[in-house]
C-alpha atoms as a PDB file:
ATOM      1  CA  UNK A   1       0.000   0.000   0.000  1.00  0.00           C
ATOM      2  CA  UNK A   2       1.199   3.421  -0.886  1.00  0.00           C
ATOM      3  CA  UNK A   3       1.855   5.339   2.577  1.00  0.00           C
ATOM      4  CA  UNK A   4       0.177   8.656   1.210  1.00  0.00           C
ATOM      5  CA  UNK A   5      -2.878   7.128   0.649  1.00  0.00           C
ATOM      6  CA  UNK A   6      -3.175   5.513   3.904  1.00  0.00           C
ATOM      7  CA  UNK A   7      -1.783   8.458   5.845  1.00  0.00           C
ATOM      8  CA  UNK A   8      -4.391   9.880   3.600  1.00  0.00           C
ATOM      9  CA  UNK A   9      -7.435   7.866   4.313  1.00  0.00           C
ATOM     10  CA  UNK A  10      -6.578   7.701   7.833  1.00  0.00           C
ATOM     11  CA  UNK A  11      -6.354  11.705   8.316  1.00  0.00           C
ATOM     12  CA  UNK A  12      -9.905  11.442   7.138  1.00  0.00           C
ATOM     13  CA  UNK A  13     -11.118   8.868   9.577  1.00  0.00           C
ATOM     14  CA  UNK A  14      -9.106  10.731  12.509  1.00  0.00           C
ATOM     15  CA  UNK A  15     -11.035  14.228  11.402  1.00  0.00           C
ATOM     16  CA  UNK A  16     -14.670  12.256  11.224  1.00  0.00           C
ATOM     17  CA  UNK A  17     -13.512  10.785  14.677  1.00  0.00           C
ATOM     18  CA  UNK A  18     -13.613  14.292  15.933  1.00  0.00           C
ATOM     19  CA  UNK A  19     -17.297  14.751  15.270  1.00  0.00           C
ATOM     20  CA  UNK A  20     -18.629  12.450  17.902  1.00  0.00           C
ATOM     21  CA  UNK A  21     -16.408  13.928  20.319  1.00  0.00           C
ATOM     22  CA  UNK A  22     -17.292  17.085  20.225  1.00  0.00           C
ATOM     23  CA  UNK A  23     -21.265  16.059  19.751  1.00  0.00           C
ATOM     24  CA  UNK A  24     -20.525  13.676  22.803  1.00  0.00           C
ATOM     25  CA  UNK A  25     -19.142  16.944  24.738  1.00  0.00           C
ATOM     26  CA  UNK A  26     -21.963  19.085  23.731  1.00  0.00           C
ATOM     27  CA  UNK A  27     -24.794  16.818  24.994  1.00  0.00           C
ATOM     28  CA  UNK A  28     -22.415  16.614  28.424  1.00  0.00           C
ATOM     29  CA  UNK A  29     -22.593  20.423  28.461  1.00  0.00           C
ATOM     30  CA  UNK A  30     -26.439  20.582  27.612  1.00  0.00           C
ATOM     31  CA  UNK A  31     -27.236  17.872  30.380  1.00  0.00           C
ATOM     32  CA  UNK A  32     -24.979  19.593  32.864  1.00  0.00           C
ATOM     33  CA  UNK A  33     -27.281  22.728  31.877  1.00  0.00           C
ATOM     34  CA  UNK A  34     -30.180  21.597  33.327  1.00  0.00           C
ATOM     35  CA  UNK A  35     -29.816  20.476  36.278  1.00  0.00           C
ATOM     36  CA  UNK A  36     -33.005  22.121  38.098  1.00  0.00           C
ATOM     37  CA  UNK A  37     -35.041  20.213  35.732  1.00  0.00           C
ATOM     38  CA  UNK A  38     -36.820  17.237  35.800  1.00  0.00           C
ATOM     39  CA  UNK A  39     -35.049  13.622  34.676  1.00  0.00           C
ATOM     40  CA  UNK A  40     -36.039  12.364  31.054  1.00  0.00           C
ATOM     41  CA  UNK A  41     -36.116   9.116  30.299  1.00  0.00           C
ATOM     42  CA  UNK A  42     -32.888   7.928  28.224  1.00  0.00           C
ATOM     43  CA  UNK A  43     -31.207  10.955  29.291  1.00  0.00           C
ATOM     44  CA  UNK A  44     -27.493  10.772  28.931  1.00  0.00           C
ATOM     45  CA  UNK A  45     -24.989  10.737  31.691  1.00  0.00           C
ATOM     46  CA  UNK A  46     -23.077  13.273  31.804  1.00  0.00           C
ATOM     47  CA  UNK A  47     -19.878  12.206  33.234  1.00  0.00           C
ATOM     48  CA  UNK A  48     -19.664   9.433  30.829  1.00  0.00           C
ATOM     49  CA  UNK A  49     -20.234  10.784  27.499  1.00  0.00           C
ATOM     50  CA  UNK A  50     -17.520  13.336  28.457  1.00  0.00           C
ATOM     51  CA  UNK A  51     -15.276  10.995  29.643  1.00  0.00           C
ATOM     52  CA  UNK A  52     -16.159   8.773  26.208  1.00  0.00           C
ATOM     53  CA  UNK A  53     -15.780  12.010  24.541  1.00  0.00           C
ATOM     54  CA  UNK A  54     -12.038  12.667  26.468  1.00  0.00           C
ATOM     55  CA  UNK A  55     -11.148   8.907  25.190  1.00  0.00           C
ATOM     56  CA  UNK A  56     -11.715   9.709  21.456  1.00  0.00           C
ATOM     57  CA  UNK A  57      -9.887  13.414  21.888  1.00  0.00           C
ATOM     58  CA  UNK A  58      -7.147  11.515  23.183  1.00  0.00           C
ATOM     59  CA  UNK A  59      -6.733   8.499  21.047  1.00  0.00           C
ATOM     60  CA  UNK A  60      -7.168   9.933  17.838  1.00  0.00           C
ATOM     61  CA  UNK A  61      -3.982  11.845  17.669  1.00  0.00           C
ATOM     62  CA  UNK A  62      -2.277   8.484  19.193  1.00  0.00           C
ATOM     63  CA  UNK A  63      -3.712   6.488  15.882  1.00  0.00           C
ATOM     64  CA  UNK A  64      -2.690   9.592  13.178  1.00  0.00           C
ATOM     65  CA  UNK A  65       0.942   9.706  14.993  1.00  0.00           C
ATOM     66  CA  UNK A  66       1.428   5.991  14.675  1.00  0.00           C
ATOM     67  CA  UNK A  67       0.356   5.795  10.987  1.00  0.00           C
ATOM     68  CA  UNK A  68       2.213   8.926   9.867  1.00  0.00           C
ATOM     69  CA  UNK A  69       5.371   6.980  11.427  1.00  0.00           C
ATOM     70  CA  UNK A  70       4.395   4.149   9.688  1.00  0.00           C
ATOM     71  CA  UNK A  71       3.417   5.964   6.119  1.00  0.00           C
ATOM     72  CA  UNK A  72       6.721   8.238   6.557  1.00  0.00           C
ATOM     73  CA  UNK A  73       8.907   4.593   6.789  1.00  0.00           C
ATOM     74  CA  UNK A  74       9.838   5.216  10.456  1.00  0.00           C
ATOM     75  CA  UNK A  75       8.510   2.140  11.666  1.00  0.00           C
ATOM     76  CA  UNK A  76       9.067   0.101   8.762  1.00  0.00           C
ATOM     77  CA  UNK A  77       6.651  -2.700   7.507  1.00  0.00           C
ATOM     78  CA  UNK A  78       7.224  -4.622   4.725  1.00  0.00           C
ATOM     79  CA  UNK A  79       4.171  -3.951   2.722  1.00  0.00           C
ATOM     80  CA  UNK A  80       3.667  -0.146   3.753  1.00  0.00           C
ATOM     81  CA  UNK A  81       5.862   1.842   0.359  1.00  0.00           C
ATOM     82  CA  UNK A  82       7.147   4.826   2.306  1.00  0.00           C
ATOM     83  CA  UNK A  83       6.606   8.282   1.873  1.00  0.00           C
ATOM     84  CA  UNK A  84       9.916  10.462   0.035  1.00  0.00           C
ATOM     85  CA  UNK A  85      10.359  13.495  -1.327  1.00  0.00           C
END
């Protein structure tokens, strides 16, 4: 595989990652924001979609670190063709 197009392709799933974060963060915020009012049911909790929400903030850079090592032939694997200018 050519390491441009999976640094590529995974840059896009790291950026779409980011979405649910950030929604996940926003509905922590919103339930946090009412707090006088009655309990729905199938409200979310807010402690853990911020704390899912922290997980995906965190591990998404991880994943596009370790895959621009491995598209940039730092790490080398056999069938990964590194990227060279």
């Amino acid at each position: 595989m050519n390491g441009a197009l999976l640094l590529g392709l995974i840059s896009l799933v790291c950026v779409i990652d980011l979405a649910p974060a950030f929604y996940f963060l926003r509905m922590a915020n919103q339930a946090d924001s009412l707090v006088g009012a009655a309990p729905q049911a199938g409200a979310v909790n807010p402690d853990a979609a911020r704390r899912f929400a922290r997980v995906l903030l965190m591990a998404t850079p991880g994943v596009w670190l370790v895959v621009a090592l491995l598209s940039f032939g730092v790490i080398p694997v056999g069938n990964i063709t590194p990227i060279t200018f």
